[in-house]
Protein backbone atom coordinates (compact mmCIF):
# COMPACT_ATOMS: atom_id res chain seq x y z
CA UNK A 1 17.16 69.48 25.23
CA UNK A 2 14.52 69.22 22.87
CA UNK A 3 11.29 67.64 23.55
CA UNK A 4 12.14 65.12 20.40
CA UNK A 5 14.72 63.97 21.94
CA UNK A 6 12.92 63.04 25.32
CA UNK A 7 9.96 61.94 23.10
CA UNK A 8 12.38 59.38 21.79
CA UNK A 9 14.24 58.35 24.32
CA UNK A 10 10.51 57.21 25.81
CA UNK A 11 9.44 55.24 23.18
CA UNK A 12 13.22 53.89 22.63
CA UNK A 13 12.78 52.33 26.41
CA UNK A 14 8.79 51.66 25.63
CA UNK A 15 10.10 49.51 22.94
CA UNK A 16 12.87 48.00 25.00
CA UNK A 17 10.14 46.95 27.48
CA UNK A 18 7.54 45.61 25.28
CA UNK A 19 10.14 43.65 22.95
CA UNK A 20 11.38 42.02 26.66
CA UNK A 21 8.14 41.25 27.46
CA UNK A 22 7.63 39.45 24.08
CA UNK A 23 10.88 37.34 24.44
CA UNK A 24 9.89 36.23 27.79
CA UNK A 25 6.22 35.64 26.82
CA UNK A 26 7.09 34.39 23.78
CA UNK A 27 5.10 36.55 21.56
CA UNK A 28 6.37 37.10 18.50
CA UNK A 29 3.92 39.96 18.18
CA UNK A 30 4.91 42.07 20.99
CA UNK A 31 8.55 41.45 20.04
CA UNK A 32 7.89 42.72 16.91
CA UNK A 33 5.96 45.90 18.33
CA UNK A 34 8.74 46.40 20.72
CA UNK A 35 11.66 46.68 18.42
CA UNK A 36 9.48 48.86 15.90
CA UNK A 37 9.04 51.00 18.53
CA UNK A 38 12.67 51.29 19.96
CA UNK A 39 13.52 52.16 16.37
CA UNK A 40 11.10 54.91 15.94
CA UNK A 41 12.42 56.35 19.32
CA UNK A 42 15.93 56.20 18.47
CA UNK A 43 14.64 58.00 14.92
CA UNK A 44 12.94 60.55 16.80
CA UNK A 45 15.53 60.84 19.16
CA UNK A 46 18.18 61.52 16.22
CA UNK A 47 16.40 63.88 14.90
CA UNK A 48 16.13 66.10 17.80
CA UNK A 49 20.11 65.66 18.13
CA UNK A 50 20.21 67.49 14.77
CA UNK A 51 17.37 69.86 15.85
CA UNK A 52 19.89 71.05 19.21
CA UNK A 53 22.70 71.20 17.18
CA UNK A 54 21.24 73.40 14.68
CA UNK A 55 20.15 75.64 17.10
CA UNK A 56 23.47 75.21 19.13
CA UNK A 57 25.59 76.20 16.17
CA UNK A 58 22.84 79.64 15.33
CA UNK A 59 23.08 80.50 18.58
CA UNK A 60 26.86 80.15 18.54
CA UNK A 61 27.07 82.52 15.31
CA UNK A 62 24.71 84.90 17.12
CA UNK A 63 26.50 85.07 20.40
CA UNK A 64 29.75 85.68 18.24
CA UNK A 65 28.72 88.68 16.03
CA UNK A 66 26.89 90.10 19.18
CA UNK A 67 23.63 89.51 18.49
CA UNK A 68 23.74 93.25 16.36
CA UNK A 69 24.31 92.85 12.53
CA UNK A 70 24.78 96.11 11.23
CA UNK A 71 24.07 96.82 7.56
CA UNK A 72 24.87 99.29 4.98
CA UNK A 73 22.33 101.81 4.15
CA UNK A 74 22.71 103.64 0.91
């Protein structure tokens, strides 16, 4: 898992809590806060997503060609 994605799963809840907080308070403010910072998390969190799969799908084309790539020498 890449630290991205646990980076923005943390501010994703952060948000969660703060924009809660701000309903029940009501504080506009802190709402606002709260959901800007849920969406950077899920953001954040996306693009780790595409950071493991990348790596997923080099790792798969490695482990299938056996990690030796043999090339013609002339």
């Amino acid at each position: 898992m890449d630290k991205d994605r646990i980076e923005g799963k943390m501010d994703d809840i952060k948000g969660r809590v703060k924009r809660q907080v701000g309903e029940w308070t009501g504080d506009e403010n802190t709402q606002a806060e709260g959901a800007a910072d849920q969406a950077k998390g899920k953001v954040q969190n996306a693009f780790g997503k595409a950071k493991d799969a990348v790596r997923d799908a080099a790792d798969d084309v490695k482990d299938r060609d056996g990690g030796d790539r043999e090339e013609d020498v002339a």
